[in-house]
Each structure stands twice: as structure tokens, then as C-alpha cells.
Protein backbone atom coordinates (compact mmCIF):
# COMPACT_ATOMS: atom_id res chain seq x y z
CA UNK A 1 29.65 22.75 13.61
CA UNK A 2 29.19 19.21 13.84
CA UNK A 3 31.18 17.37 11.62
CA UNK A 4 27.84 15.61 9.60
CA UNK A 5 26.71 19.17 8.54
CA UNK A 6 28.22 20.32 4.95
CA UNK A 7 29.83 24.14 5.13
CA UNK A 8 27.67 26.55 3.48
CA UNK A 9 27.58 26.86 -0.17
CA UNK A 10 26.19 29.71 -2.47
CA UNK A 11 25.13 29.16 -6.22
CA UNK A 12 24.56 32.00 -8.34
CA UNK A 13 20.97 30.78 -9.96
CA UNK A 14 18.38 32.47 -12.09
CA UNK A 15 15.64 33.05 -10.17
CA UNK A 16 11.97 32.45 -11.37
CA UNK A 17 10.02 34.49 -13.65
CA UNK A 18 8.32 37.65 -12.47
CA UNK A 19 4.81 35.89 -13.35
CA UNK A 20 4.95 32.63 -11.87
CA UNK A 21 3.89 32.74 -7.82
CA UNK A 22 6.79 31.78 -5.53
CA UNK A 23 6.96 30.77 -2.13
CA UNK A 24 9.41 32.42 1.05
CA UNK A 25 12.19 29.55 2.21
CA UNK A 26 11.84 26.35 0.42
CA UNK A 27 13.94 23.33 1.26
CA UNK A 28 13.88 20.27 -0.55
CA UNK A 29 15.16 16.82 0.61
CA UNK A 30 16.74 13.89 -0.70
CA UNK A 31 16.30 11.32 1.69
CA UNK A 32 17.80 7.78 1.58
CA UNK A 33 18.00 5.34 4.52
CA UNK A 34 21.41 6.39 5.63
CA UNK A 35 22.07 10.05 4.51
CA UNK A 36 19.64 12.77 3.52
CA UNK A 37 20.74 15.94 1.55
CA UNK A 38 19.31 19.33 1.72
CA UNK A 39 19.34 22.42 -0.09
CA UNK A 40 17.40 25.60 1.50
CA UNK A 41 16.37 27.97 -1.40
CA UNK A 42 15.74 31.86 -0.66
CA UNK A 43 13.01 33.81 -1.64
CA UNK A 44 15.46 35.20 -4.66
CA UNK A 45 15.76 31.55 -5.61
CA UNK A 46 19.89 31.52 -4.55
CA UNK A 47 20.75 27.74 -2.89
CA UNK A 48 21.55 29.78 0.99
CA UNK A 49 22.85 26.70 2.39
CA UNK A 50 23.09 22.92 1.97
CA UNK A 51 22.92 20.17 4.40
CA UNK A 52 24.24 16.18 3.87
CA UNK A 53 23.46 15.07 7.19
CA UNK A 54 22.45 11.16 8.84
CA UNK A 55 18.99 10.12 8.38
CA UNK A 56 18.44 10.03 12.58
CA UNK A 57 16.40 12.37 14.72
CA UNK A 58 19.23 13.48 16.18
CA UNK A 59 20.44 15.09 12.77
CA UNK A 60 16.90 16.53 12.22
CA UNK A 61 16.79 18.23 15.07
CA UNK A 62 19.68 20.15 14.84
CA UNK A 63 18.82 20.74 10.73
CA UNK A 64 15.84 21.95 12.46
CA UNK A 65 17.37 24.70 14.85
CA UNK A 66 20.00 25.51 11.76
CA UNK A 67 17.05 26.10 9.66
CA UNK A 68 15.58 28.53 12.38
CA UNK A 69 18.64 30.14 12.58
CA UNK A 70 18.59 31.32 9.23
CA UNK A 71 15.04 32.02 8.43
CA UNK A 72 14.29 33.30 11.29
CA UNK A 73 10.34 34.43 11.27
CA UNK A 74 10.19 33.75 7.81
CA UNK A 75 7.79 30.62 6.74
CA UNK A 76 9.73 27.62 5.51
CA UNK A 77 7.70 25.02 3.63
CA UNK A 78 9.64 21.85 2.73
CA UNK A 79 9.16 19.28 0.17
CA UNK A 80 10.39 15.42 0.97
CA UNK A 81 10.11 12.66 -2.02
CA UNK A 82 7.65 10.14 -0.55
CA UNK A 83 9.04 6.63 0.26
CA UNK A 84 10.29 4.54 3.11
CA UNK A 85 12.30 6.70 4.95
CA UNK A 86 11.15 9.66 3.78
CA UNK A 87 7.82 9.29 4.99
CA UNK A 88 9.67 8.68 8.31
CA UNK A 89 11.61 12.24 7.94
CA UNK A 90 8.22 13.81 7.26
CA UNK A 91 6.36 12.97 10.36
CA UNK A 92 9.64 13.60 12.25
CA UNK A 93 9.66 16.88 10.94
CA UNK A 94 6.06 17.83 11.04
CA UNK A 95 6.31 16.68 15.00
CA UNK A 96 9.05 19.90 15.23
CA UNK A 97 6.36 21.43 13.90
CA UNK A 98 7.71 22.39 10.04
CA UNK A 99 5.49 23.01 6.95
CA UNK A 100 6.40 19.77 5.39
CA UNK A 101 4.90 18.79 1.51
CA UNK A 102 4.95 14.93 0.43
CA UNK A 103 5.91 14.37 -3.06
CA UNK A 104 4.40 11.76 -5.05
CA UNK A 105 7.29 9.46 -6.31
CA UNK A 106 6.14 8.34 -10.10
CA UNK A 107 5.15 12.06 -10.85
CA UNK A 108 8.52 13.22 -9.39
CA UNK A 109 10.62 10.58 -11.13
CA UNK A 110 9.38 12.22 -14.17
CA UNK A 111 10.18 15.49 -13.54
CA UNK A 112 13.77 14.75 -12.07
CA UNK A 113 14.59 12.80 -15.12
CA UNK A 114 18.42 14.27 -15.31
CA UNK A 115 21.31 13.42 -16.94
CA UNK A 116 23.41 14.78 -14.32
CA UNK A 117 21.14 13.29 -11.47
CA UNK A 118 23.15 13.45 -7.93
CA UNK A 119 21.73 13.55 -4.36
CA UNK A 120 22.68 17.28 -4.93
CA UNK A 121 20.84 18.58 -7.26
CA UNK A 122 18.09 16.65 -6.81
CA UNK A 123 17.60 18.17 -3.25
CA UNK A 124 17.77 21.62 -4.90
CA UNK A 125 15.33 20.57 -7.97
CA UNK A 126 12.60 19.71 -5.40
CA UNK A 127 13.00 22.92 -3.12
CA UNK A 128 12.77 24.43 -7.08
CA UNK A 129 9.11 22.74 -7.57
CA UNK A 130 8.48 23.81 -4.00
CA UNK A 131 9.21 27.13 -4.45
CA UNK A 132 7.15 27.56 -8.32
CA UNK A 133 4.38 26.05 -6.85
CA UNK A 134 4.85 22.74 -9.40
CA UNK A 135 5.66 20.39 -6.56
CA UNK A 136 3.05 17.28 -7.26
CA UNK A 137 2.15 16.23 -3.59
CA UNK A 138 0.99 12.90 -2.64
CA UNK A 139 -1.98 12.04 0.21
CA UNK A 140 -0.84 11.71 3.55
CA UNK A 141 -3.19 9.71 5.73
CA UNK A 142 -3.75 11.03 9.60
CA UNK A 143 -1.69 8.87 12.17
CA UNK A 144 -5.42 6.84 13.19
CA UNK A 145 -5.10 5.84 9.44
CA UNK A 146 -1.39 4.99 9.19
CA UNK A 147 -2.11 2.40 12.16
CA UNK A 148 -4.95 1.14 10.17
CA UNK A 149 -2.87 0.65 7.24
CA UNK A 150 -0.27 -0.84 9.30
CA UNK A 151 -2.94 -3.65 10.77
CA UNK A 152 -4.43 -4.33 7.29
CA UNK A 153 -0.92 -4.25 5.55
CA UNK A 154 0.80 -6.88 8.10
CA UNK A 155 -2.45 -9.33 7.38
CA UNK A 156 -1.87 -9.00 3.72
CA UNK A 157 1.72 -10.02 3.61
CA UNK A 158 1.71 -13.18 5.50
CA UNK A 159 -1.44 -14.12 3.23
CA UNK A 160 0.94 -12.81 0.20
CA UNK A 161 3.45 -15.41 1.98
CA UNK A 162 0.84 -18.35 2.42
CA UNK A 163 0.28 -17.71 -1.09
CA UNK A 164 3.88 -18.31 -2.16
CA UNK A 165 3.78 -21.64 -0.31
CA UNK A 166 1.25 -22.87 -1.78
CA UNK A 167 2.70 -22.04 -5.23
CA UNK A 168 6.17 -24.08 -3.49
CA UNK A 169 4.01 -27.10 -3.10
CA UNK A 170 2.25 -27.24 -6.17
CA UNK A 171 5.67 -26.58 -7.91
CA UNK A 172 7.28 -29.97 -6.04
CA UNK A 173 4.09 -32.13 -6.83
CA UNK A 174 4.75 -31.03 -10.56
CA UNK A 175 8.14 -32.69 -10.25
CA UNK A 176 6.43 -35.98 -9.54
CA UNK A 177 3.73 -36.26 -12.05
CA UNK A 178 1.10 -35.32 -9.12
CA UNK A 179 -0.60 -31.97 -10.76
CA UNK A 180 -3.57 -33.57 -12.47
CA UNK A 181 -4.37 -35.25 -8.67
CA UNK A 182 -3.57 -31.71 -7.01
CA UNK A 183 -5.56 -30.18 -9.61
CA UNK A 184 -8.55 -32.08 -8.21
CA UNK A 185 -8.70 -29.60 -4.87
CA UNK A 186 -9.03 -25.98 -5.07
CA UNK A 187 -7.37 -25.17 -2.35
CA UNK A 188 -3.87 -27.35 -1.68
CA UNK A 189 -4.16 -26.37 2.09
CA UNK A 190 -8.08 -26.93 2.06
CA UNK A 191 -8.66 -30.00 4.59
CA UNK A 192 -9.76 -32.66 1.59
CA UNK A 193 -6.28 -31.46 0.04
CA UNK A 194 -4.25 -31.93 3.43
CA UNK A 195 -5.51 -35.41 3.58
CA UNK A 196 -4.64 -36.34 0.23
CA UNK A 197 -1.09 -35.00 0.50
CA UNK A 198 -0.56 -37.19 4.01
CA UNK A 199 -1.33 -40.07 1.25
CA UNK A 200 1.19 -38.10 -0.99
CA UNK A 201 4.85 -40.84 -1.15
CA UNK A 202 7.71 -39.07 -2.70
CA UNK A 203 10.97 -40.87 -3.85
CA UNK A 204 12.96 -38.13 -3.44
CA UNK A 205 14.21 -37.69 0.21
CA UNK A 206 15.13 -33.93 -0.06
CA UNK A 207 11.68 -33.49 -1.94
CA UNK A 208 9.80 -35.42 1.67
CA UNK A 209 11.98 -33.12 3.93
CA UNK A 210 10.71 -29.74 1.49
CA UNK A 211 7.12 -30.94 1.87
CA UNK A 212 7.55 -31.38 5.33
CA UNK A 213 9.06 -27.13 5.96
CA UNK A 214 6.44 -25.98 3.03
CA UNK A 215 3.74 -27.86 5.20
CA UNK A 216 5.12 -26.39 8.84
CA UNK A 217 5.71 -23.12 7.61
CA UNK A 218 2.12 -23.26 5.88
CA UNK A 219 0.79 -24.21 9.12
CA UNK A 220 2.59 -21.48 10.72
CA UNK A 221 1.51 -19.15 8.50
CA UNK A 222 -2.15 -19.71 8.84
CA UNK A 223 -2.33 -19.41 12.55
CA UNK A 224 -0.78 -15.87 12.13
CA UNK A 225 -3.33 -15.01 9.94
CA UNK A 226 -6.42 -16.25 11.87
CA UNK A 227 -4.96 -14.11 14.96
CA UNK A 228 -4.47 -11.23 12.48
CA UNK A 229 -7.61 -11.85 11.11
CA UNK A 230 -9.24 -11.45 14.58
CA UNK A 231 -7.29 -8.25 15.12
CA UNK A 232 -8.88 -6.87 12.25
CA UNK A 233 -12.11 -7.70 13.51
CA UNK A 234 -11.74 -5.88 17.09
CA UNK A 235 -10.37 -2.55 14.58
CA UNK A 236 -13.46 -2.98 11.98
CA UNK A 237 -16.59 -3.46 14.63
CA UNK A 238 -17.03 -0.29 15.71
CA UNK A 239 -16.42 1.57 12.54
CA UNK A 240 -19.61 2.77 10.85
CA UNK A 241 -17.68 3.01 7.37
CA UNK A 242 -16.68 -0.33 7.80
CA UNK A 243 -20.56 -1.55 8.32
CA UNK A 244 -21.25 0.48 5.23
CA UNK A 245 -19.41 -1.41 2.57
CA UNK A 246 -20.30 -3.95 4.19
CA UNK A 247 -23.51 -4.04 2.56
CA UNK A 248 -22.06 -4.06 -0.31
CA UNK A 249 -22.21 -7.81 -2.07
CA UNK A 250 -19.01 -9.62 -1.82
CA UNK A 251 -17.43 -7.38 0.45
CA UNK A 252 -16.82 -7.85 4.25
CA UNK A 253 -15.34 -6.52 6.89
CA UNK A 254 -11.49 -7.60 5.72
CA UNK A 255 -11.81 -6.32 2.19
CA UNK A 256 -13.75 -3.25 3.53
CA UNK A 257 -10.82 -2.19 6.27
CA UNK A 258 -8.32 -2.99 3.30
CA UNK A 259 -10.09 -0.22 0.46
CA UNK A 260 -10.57 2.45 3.69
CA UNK A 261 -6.64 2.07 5.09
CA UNK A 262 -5.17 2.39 1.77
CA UNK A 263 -8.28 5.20 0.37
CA UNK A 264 -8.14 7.25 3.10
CA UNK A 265 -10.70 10.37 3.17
CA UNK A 266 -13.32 9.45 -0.01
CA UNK A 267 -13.77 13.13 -0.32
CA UNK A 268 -10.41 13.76 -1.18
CA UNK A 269 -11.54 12.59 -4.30
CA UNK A 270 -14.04 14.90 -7.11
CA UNK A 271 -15.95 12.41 -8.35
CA UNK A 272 -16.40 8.95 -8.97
CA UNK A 273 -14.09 8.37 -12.19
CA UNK A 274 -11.01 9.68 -10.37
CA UNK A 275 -12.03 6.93 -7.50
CA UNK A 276 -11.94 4.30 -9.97
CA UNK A 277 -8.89 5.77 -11.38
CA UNK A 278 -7.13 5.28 -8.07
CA UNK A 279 -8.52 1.92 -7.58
CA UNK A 280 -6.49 1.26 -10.11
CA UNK A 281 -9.80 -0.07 -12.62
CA UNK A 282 -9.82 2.21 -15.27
CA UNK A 283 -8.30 1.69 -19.10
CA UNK A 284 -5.18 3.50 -20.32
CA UNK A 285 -6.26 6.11 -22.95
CA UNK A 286 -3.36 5.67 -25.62
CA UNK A 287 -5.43 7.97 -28.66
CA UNK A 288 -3.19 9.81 -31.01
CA UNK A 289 -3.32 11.15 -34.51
CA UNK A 290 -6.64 9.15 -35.12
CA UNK A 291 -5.16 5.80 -33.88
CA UNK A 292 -7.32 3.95 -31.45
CA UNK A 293 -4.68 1.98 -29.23
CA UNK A 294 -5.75 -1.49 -27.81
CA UNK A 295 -6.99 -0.57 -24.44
CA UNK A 296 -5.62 -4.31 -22.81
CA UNK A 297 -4.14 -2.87 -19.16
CA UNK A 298 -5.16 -0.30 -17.04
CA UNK A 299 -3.94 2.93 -15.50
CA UNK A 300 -1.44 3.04 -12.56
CA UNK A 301 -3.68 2.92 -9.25
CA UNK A 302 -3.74 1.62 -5.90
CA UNK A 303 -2.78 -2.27 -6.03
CA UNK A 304 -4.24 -3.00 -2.75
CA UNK A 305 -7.08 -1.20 -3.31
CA UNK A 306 -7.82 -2.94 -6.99
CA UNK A 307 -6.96 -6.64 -5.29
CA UNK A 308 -9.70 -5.87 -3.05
CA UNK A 309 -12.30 -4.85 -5.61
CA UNK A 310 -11.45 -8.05 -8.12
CA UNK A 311 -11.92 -10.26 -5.01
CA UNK A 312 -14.97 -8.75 -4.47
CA UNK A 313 -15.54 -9.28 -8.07
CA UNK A 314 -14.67 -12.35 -8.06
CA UNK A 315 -17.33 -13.63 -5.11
CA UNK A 316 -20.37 -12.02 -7.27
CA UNK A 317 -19.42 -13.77 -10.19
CA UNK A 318 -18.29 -17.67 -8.93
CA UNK A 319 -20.65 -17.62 -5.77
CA UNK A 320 -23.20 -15.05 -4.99
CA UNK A 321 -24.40 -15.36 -9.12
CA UNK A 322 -27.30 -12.27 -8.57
CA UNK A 323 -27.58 -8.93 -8.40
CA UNK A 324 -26.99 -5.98 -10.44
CA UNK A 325 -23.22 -6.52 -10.76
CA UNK A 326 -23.61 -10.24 -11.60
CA UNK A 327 -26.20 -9.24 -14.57
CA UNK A 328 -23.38 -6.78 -15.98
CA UNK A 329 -20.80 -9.66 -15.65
CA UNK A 330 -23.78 -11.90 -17.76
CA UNK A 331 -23.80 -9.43 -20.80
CA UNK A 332 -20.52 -8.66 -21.12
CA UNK A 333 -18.60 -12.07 -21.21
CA UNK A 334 -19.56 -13.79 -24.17
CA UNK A 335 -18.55 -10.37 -25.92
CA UNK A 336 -15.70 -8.91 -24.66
CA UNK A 337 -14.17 -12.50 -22.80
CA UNK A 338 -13.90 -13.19 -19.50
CA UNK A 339 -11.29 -10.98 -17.93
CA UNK A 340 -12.25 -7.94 -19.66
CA UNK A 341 -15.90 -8.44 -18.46
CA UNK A 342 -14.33 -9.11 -14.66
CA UNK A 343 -12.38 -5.53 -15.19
CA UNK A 344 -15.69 -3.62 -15.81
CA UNK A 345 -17.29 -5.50 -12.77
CA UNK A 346 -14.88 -3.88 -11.03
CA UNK A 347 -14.70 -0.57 -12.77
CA UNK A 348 -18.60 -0.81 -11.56
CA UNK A 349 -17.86 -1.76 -8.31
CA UNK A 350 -15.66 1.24 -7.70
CA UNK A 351 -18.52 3.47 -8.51
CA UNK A 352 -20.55 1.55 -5.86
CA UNK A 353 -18.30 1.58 -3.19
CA UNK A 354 -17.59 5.91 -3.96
CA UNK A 355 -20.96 6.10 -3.66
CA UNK A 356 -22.34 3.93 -0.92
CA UNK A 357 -18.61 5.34 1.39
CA UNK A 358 -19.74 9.35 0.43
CA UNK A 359 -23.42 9.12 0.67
CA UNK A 360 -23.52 6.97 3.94
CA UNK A 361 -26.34 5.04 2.84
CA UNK A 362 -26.22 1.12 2.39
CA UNK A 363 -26.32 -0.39 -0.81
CA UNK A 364 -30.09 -0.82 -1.96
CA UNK A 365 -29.82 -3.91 -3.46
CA UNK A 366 -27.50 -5.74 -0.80
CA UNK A 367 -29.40 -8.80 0.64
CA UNK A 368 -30.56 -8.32 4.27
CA UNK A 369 -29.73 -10.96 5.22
CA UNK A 370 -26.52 -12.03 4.09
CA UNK A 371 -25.82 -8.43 5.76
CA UNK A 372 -26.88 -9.41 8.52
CA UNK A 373 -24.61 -12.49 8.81
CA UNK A 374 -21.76 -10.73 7.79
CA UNK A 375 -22.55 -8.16 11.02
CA UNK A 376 -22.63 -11.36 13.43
CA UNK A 377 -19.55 -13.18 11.75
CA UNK A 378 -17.68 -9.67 12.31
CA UNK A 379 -19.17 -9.76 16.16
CA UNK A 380 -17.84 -13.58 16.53
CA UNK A 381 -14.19 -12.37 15.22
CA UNK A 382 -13.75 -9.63 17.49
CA UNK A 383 -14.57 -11.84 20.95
CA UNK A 384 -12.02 -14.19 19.65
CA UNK A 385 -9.07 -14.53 21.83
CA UNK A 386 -6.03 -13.90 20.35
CA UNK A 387 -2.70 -15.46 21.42
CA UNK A 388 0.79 -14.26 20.13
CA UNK A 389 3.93 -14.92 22.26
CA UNK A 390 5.28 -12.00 22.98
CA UNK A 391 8.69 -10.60 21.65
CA UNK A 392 10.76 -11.89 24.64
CA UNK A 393 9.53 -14.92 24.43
CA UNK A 394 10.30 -14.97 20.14
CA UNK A 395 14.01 -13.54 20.75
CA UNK A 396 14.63 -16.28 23.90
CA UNK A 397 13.32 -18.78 21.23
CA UNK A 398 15.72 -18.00 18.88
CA UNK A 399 18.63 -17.77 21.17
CA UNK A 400 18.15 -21.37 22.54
CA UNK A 401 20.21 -23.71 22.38
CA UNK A 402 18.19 -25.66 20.07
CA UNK A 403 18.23 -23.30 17.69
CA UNK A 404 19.36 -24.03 14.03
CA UNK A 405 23.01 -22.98 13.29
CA UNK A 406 23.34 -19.15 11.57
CA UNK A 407 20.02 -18.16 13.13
CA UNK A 408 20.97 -15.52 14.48
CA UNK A 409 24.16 -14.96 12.39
């Protein structure tokens, strides 16, 4: 027995009630980036075996076989907490060929509330769920939508960086008095802005030296997401869903790729309202006893997904100004403010999109032509040529001579 595989255990446990539906073999796994514990459940609901193995394939595999070994014929179905690494047990798993179940996390975290929480028990308490039938499972997207995520995801965190930069900057020209000229340009990167700032003279020589790695790294930055920005292009022509929400106002092909890598299938979902719920654009519902609560965030949702809607939002309202989602915007500001009429833009929006994705029909009232140009800008984007030095090239870069001490340490 290898030496990473726990001896057998047996727990006397009650097993379910006679009226509840059970499964065969359920395992349930606690899976961290280092270590992963298991505990295989019998029909009878008795713990048959436990496992506190390496988080490697090498360790799966043979958990795999063991698992075989003991259950012979018998259907296993296994239930894995969704996150990092577990998502990366699950696929390993499912590749071997295993009935594996994805939890989802925040409805988990509730259940598995425990005083007494260890890796343990919290390995048995999900083959438990498993085996009642009370495991909550979580969407997992097919591997052609896991790499689209992956494109659309890597895009969105160098702009997430970019963004933090820019935030840097404005920070140090606040130390200096300059905000009021800086507030002048919408955009401190925008090319009026960039030829202020070479105007810019700061005493402070530590505060020229930060401008001058906040402005490289900006630059930096930005050519990684053009060249991203181009990839997405070459992934988005061809796709007819993408072309679809295109014709939505507001949204091209970026914004469109982003809402169908994180969404998924559209028909996983019943019905518009639990779209919108997803997105992430609906108001909590906090009624009790006859109290009305103040309604003043929304319910948990997909943060990717709802950053992609308000931007959407946002371009009806400060520069397209027409249309049926601009009108809603116009008759709900002066009553309910500003941000609370942007929210039901978007809870509006959401509709749209659920509808104009499941039907497969364009929007009706998107204009032709600014369709149209959004179809040849996306054509443009995915002829562009992009250019990334390769990882040899990045790794020989940093291993020069000329690079800065602790580097690589």
C-alpha cells in the first residue's frame, strides 16, 4: 500500500431513513491544492474506506483502481466541492471515466457549516448529500466552453490590471495638487491625456521614476490587450451566437463572447427571471413579518456576466441615447436616481439578451446599420496579426544578464 493512502477505517453510522431515495457507492472529496481526502460511503451508509492522498494524477489513478477494487460492478457517483483544484480533480476523474457531481461552493458552505469542521468529516458530509440526493451541484461547462472562458477570462484580467494603473497614476497626481487638471481627460491613458502628462514636472524624484514604471507597465499592458483583443476576434467570427447579441445595442463581439463563456447553455436556464438572477441584476427580497426591507443591492450572480450587462448599459445611456432601453433609463431616473435606474436597464437587458440568445432571432429594434459595422469591425479584428514572443523567448528574457536582481529569486 503506498505510503500516501490512509489504512481503512470503519464508522458505525446511522444510515438514512427508509423514505428518503439513496444512491449505491458515494464518495465525497475534500480537495485542497496539496492533499485531497476521501471517504467512500456504502449503500448502508457505513464510511467503507477513507483516502488522504496528494492532489496529482498519479494519486488519482491509483484512488481510481482502489475504488474499483472495492465496488466492483457497483455504480459509484462522486461529489467534489467546486473550486480551483477541484475542478481540476473533476475532469481528471471524469477522463477515468467516474460519475463525478460538482458542488456549488456558497450553497455547500452553508450546509457544511460545522463546529467540528475537519478535512475528515467534511469528505464524508459530502458523500452524505451525495448519497440523500441533497447534494446542490453547480454547471459545468463542456471543454469547447472552458477554452472560451479561458480566452475571455485572460483578456479581462490584464484590462482589470490596466485598470489598477490607471487608479496608481491618478493616486500620484493627487499627491501633487494635479487632480482637477487630470480630471479634465476621461481617460488618463487616452492620447490628449498622454500628452498632457509628458508636460506633467514632478518634484519628487521617486514620484518621476513611479510615473515612469506606471507609464511602461501601462504601455505594456495595452499591447497585451490589443493582441488579446484580436484573439477574441478570430474565436467570436464564426460563432452565430456571437452575431446574435450582437444586434443587441451596446453590445459587441467582446462583451457578447464574455456573457456566452461565463453563461454557458441559455437553456439550462427556465425562464428569463432566473437568467437575470444569474446575471447577477435582480434585487434581494428581504420581506418578513410585514417589514418591507430596503431593496439597495442585489442577489449573488455571475460578476462577469453583470459587468458585461452594466457596460452595455452604460453605452445606451452616455452614447447611443435611443431605443427602447434608453426610454426606460429616461423615466426612471429622475424617480428612483441614477444608479437604481442603470440597475433596471440592466435587469431589462438581461431579459433581452435570454431572449434574443434562446429564440435565435436578432433584436428588432437594433439599428442596421450600426450592426452592420459592428460585423465589419469584428472581420477587421480577426485578420489582425497578432505577435506574442513566445515562452522561450519570455524565460531567456528573464534569465539575461540584464535582468533586475531577485527576478527570478
Amino acid at each position: 500500500m503506498n505510503k500516501e493512502v490512509d489504512n481503512t477505517r470503519m464508522a458505525a453510522i446511522d444510515p438514512p431513513t427508509t423514505n428518503s431515495p439513496t444512491r449505491g457507492y458515494c464518495a465525497g472529496l475534500d480537495v485542497h491544492q496539496k492533499t485531497c481526502d476521501i471517504a467512500l460511503v456504502n449503500p448502508e451508509g457505513r464510511v467503507v474506506r477513507r483516502w488522504h492522498i496528494k492532489t496529482c494524477p498519479q494519486m488519482l489513478d491509483l484512488f481510481s483502481r482502489e475504488l474499483r477494487e472495492i465496488c466492483g460492478k457497483a455504480p459509484v457517483d462522486l461529489g467534489v466541492e467546486a473550486s480551483t483544484a477541484g475542478k481540476a480533480v473533476f475532469l481528471h476523474l471524469r477522463k477515468l471515466g467516474l460519475d463525478v457531481h460538482m458542488g456549488h461552493p456558497r450553497k455547500l458552505e452553508s450546509i457544511l457549516s460545522s463546529e467540528t469542521k475537519t478535512d475528515r468529516n467534511d469528505a464524508e458530509e459530502l458523500a452524505r448529500l451525495l448519497q440523500g440526493h441533497h447534494f446542490p451541484e453547480a454547471y459545468v461547462p463542456t471543454e469547447e466552453m472552458e477554452e472560451l472562458r479561458g480566452w475571455v477570462r485572460v483578456r479581462a484580467e490584464q484590462v482589470e490590471k490596466l485598470t489598477r494603473v490607471k487608479q496608481q497614476v491618478h493616486a500620484l497626481l493627487v499627491r501633487h495638487h494635479l487632480q482637477h487638471e487630470a480630471a479634465k481627460y476621461s481617460d488618463i491613458f487616452g492620447v490628449q491625456a498622454l500628452h498632457w502628462l509628458k508636460t506633467v514636472d514632478l518634484v519628487s524624484e521617486v514620484d518621476k521614476r513611479q510615473l515612469q514604471v506606471l507609464l511602461e507597465e501601462g504601455a505594456l499592458l495595452a499591447q497585451q490587450i490589443t493582441s488579446l483583443t484580436n484573439d477574441l476576434a478570430r474565436q467570436a467570427a464564426p460563432r452565430k451566437d456571437v452575431e446574435l447579441l450582437q444586434s443587441i445595442p451596446g453590445i459587441d463581439y467582446v462583451l457578447a463572447l464574455n456573457i456566452i463563456a461565463e453563461v454557458g447553455d441559455v437553456h439550462r436556464f427556465r425562464n428569463r427571471k432566473r437568467f437575470a438572477a444569474y446575471c447577477g441584476v435582480v434585487p434581494k427580497n428581504r420581506d418578513s413579518g410585514g417589514k418591507v426591507a430596503e431593496h439597495a443591492k442585489v442577489r449573488h450572480g455571475n460578476p462577469r456576466v453583470k459587468w458585461a450587462l452594466e457596460i452595455a448599459v452604460q453605452a445606451n445611456v452616455l452614447r447611443i441615447r435611443q431605443g427602447r432601453l434608453f426610454r426606460i433609463y429616461e423615466a426612471l431616473k429622475a424617480r428612483v436616481g441614477v444608479p437604481k435606474a442603470m440597475m433596471a436597464v440592466a435587469h431589462r437587458l438581461a431579459f433581452v439578451v435570454y431572449g434574443v440568445w434562446k429564440s435565435g432571432n436578432p433584436y428588432e429594434e437594433g439599428n442596421p446599420g450600426s450592426f452592420e459595422r459592428k460585423r465589419e469591425r469584428l472581420a477587421e479584428r480577426a485578420k489582425a496579426k497578432v505577435e506574442f514572443p513566445s515562452v522561450t523567448d519570455l524565460v531567456e528574457k528573464m534569465l539575461s544578464p540584464s535582468a533586475p536582481p531577485g527576478v527570478m529569486s
